[in-house]
C-alpha atoms as a PDB file:
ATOM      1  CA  UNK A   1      14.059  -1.887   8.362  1.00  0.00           C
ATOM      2  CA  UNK A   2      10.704  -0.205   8.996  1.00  0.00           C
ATOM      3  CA  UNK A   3       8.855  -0.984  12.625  1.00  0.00           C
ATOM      4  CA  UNK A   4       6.778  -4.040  12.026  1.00  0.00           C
ATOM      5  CA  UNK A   5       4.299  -2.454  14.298  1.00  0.00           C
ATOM      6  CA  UNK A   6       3.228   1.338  13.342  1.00  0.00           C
ATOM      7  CA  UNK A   7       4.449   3.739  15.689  1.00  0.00           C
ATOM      8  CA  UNK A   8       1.539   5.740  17.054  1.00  0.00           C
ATOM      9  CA  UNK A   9      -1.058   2.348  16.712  1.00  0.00           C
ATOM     10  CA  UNK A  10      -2.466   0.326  19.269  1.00  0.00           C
ATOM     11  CA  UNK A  11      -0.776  -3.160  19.197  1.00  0.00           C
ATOM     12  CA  UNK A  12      -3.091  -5.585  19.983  1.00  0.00           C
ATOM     13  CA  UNK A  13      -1.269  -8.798  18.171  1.00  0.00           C
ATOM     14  CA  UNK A  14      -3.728 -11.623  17.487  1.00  0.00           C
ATOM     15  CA  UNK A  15      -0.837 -14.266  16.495  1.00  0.00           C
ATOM     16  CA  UNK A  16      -1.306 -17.055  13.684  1.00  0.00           C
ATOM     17  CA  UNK A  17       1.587 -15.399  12.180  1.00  0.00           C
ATOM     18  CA  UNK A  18       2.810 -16.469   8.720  1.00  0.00           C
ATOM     19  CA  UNK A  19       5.589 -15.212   6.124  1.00  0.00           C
ATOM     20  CA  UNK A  20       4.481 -13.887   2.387  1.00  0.00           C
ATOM     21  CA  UNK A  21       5.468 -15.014  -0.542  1.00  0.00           C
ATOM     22  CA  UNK A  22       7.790 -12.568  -1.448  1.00  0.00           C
ATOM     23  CA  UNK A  23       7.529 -10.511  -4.868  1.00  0.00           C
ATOM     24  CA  UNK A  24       5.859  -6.290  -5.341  1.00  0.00           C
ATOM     25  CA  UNK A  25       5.066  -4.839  -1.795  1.00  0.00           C
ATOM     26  CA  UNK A  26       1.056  -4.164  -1.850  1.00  0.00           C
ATOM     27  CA  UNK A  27      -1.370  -2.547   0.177  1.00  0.00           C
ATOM     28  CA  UNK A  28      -4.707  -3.012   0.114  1.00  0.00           C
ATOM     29  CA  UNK A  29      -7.593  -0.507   0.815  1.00  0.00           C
ATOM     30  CA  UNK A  30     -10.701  -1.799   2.902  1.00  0.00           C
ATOM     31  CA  UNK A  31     -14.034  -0.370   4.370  1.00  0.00           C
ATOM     32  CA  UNK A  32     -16.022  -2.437   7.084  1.00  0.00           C
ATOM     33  CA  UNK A  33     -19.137  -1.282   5.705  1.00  0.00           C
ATOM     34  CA  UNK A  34     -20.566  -2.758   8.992  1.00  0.00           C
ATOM     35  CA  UNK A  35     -24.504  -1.059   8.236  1.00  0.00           C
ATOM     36  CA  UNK A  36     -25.851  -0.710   4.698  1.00  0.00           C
ATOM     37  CA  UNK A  37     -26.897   3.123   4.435  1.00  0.00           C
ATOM     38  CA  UNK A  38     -28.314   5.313   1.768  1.00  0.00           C
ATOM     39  CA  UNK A  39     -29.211   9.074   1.343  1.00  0.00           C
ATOM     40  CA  UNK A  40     -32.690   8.725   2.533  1.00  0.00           C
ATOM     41  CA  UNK A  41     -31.786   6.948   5.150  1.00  0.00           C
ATOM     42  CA  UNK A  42     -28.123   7.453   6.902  1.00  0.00           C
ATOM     43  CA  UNK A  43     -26.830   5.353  10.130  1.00  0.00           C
ATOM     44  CA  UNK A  44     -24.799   6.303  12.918  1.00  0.00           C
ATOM     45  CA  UNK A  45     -21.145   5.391  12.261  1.00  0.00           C
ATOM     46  CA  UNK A  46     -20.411   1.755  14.539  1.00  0.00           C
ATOM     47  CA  UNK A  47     -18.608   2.555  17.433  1.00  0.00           C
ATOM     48  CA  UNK A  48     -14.659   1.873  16.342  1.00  0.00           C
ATOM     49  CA  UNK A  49     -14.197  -0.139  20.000  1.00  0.00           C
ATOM     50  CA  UNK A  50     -16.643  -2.759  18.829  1.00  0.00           C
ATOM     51  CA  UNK A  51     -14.350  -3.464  15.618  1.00  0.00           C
ATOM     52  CA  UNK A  52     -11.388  -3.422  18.092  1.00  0.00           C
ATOM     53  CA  UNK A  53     -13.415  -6.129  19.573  1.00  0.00           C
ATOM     54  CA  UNK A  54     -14.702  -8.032  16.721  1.00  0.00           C
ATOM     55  CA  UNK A  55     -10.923  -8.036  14.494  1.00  0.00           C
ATOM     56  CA  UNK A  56      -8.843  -8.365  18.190  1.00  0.00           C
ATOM     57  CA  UNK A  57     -11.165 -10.764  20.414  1.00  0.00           C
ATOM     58  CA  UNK A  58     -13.743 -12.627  18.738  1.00  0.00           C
ATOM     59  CA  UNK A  59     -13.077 -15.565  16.848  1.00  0.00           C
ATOM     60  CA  UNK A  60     -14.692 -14.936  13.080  1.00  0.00           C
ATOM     61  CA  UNK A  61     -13.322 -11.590  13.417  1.00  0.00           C
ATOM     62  CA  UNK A  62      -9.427 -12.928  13.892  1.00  0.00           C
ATOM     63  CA  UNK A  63     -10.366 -14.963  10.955  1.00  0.00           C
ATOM     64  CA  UNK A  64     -10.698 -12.002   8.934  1.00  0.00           C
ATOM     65  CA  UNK A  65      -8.496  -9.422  10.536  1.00  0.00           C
ATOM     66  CA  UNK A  66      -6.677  -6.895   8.340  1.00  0.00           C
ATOM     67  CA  UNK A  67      -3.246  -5.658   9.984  1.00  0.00           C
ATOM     68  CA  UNK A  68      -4.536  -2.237  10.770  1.00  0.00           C
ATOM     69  CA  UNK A  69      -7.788  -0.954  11.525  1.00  0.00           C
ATOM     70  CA  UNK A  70      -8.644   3.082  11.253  1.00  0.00           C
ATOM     71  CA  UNK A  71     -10.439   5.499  12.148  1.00  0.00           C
ATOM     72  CA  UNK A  72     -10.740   8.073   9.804  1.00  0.00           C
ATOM     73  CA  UNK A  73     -12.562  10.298  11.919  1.00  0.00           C
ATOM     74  CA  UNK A  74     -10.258  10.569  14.712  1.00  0.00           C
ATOM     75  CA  UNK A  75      -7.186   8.862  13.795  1.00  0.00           C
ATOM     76  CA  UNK A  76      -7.347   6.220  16.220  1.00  0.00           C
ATOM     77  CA  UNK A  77      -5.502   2.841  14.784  1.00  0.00           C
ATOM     78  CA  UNK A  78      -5.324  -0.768  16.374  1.00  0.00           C
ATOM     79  CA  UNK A  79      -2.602  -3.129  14.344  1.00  0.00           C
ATOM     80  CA  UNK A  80      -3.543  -7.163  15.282  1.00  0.00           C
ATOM     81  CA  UNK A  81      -0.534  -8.391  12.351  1.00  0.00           C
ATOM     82  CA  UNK A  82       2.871  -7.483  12.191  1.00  0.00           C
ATOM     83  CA  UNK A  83       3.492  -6.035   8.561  1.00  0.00           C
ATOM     84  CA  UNK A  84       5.727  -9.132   7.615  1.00  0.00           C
ATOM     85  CA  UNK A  85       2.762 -11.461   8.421  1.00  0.00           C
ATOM     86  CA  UNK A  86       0.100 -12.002   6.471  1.00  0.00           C
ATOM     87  CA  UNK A  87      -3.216 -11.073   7.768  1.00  0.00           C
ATOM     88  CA  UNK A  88      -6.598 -12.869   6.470  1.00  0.00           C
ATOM     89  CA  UNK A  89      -8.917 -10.260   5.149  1.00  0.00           C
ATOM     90  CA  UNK A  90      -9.114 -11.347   1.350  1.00  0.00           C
ATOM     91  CA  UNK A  91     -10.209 -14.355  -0.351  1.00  0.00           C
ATOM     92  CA  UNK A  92      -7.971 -16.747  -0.819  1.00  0.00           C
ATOM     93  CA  UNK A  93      -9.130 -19.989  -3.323  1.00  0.00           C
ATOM     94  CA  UNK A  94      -7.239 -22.840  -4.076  1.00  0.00           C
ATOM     95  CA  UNK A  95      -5.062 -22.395  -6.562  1.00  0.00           C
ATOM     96  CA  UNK A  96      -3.850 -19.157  -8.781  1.00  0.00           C
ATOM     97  CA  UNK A  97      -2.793 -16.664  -6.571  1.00  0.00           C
ATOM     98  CA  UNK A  98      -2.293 -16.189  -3.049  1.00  0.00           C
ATOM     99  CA  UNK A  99      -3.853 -13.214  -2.550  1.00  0.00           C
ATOM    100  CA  UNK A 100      -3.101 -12.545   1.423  1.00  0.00           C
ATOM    101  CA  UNK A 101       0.770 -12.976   0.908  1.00  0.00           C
ATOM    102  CA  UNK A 102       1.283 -12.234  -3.040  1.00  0.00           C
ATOM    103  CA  UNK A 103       4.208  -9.690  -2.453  1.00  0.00           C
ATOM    104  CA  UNK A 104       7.024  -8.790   0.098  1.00  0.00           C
ATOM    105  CA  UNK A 105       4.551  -7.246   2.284  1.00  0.00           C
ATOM    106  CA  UNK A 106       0.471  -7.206   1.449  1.00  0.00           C
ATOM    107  CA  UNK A 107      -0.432  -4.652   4.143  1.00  0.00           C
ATOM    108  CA  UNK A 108      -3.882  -4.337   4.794  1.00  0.00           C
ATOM    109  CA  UNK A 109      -6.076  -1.217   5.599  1.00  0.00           C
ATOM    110  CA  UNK A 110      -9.806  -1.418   7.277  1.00  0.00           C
ATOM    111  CA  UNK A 111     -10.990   1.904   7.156  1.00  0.00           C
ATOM    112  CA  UNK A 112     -14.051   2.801   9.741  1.00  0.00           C
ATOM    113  CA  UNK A 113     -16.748   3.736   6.826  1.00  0.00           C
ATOM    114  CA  UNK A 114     -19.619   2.780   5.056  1.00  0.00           C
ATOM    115  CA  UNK A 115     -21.569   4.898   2.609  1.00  0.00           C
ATOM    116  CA  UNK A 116     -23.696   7.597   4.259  1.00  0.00           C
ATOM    117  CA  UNK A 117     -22.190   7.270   7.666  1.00  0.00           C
ATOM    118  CA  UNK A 118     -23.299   9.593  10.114  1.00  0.00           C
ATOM    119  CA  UNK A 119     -20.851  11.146  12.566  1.00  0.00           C
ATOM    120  CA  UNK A 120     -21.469  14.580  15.136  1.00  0.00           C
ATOM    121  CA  UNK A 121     -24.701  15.078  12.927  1.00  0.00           C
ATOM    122  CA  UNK A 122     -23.156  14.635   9.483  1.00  0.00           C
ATOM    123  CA  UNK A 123     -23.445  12.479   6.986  1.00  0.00           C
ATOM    124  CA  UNK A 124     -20.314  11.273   4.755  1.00  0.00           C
ATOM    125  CA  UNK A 125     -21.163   9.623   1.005  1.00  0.00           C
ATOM    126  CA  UNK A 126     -17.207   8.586   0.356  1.00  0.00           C
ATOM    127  CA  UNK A 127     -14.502   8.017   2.571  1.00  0.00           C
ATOM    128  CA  UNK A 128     -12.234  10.851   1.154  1.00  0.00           C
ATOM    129  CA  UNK A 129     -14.937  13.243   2.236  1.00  0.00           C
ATOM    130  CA  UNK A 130     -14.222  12.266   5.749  1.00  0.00           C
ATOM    131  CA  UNK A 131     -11.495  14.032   8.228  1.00  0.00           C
ATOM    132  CA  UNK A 132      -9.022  11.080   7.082  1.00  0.00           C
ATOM    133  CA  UNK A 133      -7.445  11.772  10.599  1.00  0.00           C
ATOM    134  CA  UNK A 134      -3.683   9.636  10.726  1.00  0.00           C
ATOM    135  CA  UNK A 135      -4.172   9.349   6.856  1.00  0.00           C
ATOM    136  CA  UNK A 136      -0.247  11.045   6.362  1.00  0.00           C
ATOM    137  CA  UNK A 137       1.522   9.256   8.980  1.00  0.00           C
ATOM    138  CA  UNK A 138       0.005   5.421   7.785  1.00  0.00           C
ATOM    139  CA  UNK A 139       0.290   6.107   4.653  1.00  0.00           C
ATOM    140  CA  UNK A 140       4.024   7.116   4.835  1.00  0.00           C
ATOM    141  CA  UNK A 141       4.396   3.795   7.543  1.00  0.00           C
ATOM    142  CA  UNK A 142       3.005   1.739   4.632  1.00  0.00           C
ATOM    143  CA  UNK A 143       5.669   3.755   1.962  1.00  0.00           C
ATOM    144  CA  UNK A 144       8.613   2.560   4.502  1.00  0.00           C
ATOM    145  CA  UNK A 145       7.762  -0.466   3.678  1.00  0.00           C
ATOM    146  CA  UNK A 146       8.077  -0.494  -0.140  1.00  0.00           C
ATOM    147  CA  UNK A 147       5.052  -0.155  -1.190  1.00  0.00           C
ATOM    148  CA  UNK A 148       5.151   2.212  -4.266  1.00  0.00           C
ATOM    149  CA  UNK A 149       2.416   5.507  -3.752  1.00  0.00           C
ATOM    150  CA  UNK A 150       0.538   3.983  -6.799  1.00  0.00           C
ATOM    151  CA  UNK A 151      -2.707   2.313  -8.053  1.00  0.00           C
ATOM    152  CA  UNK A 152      -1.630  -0.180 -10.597  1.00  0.00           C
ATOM    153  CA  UNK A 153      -5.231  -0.488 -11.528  1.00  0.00           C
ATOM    154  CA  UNK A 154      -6.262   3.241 -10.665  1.00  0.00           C
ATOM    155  CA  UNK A 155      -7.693   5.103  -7.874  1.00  0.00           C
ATOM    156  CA  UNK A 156     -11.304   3.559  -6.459  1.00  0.00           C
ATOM    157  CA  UNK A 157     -14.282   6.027  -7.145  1.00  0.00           C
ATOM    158  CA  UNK A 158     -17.030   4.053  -6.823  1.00  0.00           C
ATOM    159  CA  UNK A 159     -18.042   0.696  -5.757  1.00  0.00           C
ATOM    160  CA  UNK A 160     -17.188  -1.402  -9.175  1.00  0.00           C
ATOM    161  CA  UNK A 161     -15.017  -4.459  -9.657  1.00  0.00           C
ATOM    162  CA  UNK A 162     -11.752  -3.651 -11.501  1.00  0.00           C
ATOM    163  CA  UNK A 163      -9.422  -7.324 -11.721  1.00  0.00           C
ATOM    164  CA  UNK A 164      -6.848  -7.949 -13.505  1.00  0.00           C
ATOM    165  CA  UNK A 165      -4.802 -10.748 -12.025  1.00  0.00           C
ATOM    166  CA  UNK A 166      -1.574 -10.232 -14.324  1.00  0.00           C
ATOM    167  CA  UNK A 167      -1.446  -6.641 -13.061  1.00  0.00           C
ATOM    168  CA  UNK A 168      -1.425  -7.695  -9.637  1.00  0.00           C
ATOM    169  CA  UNK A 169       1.134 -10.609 -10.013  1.00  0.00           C
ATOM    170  CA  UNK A 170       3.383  -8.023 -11.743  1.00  0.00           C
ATOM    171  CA  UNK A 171       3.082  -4.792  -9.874  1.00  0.00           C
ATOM    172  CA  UNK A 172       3.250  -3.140  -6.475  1.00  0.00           C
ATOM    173  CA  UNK A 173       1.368  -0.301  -4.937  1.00  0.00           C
ATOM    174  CA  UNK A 174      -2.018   0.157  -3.527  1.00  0.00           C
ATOM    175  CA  UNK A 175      -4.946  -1.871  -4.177  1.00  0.00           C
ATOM    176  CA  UNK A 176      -8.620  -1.601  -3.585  1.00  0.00           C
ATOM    177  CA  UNK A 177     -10.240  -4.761  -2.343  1.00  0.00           C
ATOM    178  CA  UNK A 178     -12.035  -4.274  -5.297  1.00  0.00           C
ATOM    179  CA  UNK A 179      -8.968  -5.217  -7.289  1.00  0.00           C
ATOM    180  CA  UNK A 180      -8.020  -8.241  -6.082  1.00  0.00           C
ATOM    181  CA  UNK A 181      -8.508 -11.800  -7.743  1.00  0.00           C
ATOM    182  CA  UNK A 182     -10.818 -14.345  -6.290  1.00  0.00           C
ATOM    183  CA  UNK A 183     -12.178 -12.152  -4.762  1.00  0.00           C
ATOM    184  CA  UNK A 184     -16.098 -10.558  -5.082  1.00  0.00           C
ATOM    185  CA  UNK A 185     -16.160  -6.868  -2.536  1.00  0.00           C
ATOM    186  CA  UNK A 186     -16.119  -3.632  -4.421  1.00  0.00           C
ATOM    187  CA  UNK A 187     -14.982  -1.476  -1.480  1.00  0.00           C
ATOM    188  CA  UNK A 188     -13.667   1.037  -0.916  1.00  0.00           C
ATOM    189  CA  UNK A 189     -15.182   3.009  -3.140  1.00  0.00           C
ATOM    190  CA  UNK A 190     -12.872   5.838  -2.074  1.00  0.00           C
ATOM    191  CA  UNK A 191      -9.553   6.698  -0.694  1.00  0.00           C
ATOM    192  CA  UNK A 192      -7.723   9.588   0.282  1.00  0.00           C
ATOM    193  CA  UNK A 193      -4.632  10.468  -2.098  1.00  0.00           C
ATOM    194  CA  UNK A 194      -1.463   8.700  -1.690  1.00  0.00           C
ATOM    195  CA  UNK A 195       1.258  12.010  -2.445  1.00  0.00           C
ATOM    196  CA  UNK A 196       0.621  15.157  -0.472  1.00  0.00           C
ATOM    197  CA  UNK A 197      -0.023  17.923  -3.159  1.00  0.00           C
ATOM    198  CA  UNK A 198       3.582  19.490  -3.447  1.00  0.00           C
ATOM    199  CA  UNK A 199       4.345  22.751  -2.247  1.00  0.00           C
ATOM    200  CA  UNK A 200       4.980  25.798  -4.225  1.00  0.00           C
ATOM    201  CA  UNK A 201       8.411  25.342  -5.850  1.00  0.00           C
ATOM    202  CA  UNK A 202       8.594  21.658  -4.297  1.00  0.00           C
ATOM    203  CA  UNK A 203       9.233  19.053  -7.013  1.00  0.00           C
ATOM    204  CA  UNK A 204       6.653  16.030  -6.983  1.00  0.00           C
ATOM    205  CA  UNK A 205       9.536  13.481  -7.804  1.00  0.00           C
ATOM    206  CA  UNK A 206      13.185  13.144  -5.927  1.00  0.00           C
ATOM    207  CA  UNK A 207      15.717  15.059  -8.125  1.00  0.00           C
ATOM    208  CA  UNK A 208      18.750  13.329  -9.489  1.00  0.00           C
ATOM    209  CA  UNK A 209      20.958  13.010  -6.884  1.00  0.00           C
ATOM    210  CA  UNK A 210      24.223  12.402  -9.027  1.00  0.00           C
ATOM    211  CA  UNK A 211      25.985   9.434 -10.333  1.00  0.00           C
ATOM    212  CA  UNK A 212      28.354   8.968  -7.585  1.00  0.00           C
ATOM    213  CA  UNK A 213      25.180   8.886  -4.702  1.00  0.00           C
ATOM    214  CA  UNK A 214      24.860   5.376  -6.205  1.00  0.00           C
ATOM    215  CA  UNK A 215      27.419   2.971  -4.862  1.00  0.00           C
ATOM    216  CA  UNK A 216      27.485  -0.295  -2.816  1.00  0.00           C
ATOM    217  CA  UNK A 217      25.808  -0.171   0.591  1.00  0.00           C
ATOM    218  CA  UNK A 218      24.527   3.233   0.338  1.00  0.00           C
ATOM    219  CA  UNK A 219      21.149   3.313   2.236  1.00  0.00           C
ATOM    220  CA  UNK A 220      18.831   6.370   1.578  1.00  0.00           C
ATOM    221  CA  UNK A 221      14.984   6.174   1.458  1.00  0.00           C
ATOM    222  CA  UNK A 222      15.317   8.010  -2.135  1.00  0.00           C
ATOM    223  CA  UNK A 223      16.757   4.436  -2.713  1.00  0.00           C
ATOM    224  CA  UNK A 224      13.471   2.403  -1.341  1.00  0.00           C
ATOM    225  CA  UNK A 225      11.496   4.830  -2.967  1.00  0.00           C
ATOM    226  CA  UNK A 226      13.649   4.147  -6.277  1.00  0.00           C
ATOM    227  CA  UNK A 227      13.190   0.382  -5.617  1.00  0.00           C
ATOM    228  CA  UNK A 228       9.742   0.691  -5.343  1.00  0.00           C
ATOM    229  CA  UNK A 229       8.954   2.477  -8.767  1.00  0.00           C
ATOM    230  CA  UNK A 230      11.357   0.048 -10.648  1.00  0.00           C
ATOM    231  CA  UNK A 231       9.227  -2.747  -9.644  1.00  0.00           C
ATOM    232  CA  UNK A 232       6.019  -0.742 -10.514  1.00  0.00           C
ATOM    233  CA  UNK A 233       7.445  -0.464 -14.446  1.00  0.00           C
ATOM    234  CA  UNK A 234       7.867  -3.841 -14.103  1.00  0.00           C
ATOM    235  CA  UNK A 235      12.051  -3.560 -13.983  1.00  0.00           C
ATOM    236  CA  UNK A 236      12.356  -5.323 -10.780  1.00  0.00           C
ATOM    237  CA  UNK A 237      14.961  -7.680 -11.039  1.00  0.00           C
ATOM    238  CA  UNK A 238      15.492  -8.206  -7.387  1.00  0.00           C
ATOM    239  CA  UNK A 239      15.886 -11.844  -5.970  1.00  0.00           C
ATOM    240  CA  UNK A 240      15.096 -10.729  -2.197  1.00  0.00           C
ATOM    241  CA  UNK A 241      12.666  -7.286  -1.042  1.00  0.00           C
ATOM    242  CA  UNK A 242      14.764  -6.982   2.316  1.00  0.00           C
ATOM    243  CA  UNK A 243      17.377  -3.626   2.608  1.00  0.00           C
ATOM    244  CA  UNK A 244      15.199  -2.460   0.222  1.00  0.00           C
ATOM    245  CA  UNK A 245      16.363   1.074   1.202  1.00  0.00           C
ATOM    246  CA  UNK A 246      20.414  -0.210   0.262  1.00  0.00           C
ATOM    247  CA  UNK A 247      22.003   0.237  -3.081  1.00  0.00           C
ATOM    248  CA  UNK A 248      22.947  -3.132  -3.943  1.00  0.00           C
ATOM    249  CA  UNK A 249      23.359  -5.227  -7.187  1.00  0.00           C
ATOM    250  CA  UNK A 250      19.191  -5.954  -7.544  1.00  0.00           C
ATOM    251  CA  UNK A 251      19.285  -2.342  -8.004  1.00  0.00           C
ATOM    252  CA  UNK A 252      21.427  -2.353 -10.086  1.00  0.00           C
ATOM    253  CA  UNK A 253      20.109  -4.953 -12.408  1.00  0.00           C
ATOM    254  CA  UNK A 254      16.775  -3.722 -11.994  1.00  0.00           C
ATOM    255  CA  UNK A 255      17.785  -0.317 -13.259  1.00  0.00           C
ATOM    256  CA  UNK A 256      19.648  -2.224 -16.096  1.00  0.00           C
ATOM    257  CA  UNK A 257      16.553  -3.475 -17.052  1.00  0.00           C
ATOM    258  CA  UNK A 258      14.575   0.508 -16.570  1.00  0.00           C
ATOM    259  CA  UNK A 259      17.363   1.519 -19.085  1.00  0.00           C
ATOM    260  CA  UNK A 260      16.893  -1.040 -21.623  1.00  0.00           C
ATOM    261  CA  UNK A 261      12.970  -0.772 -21.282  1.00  0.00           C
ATOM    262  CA  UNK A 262      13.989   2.858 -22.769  1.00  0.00           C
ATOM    263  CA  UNK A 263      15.876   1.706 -25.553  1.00  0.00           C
ATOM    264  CA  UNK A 264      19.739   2.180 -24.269  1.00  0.00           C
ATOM    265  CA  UNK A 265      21.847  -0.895 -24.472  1.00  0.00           C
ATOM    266  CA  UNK A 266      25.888  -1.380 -24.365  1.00  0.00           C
ATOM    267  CA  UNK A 267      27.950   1.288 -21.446  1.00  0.00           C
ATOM    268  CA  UNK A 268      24.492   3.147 -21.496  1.00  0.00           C
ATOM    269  CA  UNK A 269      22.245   0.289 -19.840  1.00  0.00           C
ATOM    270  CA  UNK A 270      24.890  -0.159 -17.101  1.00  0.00           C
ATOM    271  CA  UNK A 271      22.565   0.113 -14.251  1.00  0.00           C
ATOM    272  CA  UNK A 272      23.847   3.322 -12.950  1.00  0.00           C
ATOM    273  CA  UNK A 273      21.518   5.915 -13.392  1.00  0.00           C
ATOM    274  CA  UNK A 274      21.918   9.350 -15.273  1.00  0.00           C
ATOM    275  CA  UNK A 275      19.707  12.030 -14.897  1.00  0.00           C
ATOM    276  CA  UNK A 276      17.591  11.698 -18.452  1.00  0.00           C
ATOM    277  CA  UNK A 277      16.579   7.792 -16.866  1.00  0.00           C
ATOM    278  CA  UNK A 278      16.034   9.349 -13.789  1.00  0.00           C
ATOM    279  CA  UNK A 279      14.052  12.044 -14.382  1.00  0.00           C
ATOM    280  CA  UNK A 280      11.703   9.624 -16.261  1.00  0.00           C
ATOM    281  CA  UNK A 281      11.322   6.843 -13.855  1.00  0.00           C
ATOM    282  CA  UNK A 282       8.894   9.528 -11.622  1.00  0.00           C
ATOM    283  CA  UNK A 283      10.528   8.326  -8.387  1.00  0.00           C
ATOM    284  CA  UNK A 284       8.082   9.887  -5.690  1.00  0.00           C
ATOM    285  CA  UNK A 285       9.660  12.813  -3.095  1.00  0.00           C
ATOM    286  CA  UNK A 286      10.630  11.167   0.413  1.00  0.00           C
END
């Protein structure tokens, strides 16, 4: 299993733990947008120790706290939830879903940034035009954890509301705040990408590692990462997200199901994959 606390982040653990519901891992992308900013007139980026303080120590702020908060600037991160808690940073109505624990994990990403943020002298429309300092490493912490390098409802790339609750019931991956049900933000607005562009002669997606690599109690992170797009195609058959990087019979009924969803049935849909099922399912290089 993945640390519950990112390696390389500040722990400062608030409490008022609580378990998730269980179902697609999910991130979700945040800004603080603690100063409203424009072109004409840009503001000095908020020092990242007073959101330390606000999230870690003050009371509304533990109230809202995301599990990490970063600093895209420098790379500095402070985690106040472990990733199998929920945290409190979205809306949550009565009712419908439960937004703050709706999957295995719903991991939760404050980013240091508002529009037209000034830092050393320079101004920064979108968060992707920023350093995005410690971008690789929580990105990949957040990956360990099964959620899929995806946007089920796209990449953000501007501040407009995008919901679809059936989308985020069903499927895991990344999620802008402006995403999620109930709920009324449209940040972030931006994000860095979730796949490093691959290098010259490096496939994008794991290659088929042969038919005999899949067998009872094999554990591999090509097999988390496997797990994680058969959920995303909506194939997931698991009953439990734990030992999600273990070959097991949810994978092998959730495969089943990847192979009928491409029109094999009989000896051919036997949940053990071949390279043509493979090579389709897109599972991302680890």
């Amino acid at each position: 299993m993945p640390d519950l606390w990112m390696p390389g982040a500040t722990r400062l653990d608030i409490g008022d733990h609580a378990p998730t519901d269980g179902g697609p891992a999910k991130a979700v992308a945040h800004v603080t947008w603690d100063r409203n900013a424009s072109a004409a007139e840009p503001a000095d980026l908020v020092p990242y120790e007073t959101l330390v303080t606000y999230f870690g120590r003050n009371p509304d702020g533990k109230a809202a706290a995301p599990h990490l908060l970063w600093d895209p600037f420098t790379g500095r991160l402070t985690q106040f939830h472990p990733a199998d808690s929920r945290s409190k940073s979205l809306v949550d109505r009565a009712g419908g879903t439960r937004t703050n624990r709706a999957g295995s994990v719903v991991i939760q990403v404050e980013a240091l940034f508002f529009p037209y943020c000034r830092v050393d002298g320079r101004v920064y429309a979108r968060l992707r035009d920023a350093p995005c300092k410690g971008w690789a490493a929580l990105r990949d912490w957040v990956h360990a954890w099964g959620v899929p390098n995806v946007w089920p409802m796209g990449q953000p790339t501007d501040f407009t509301a995008h919901r679809d609750e059936s989308v985020w019931e069903r499927q895991g991956g990344w999620y802008a705040h402006a995403h999620v049900p109930e709920n009324d933000h449209t940040d972030p607005g931006s994000w860095p990408d979730l796949a490093d562009a691959p290098a010259p002669g490096r496939p994008a997606y794991e290659p088929f590692p042969g038919s005999g690599f899949f067998v009872p109690g094999r554990r591999s992170p090509v097999i988390a990462a496997m797990h994680a797009r058969l959920v995303a195609v909506g194939c997931g058959r698991y009953r439990t997200h734990t030992d999600v990087d273990v070959w097991g019979s949810g994978d092998r009924a959730s495969y089943a199901a990847w192979q009928r969803k491409l029109g094999y049935s009989g000896d051919d849909a036997d949940g053990i994959p071949g390279r043509t099922s493979w090579n389709k399912l897109q599972v991302p290089r680890v």
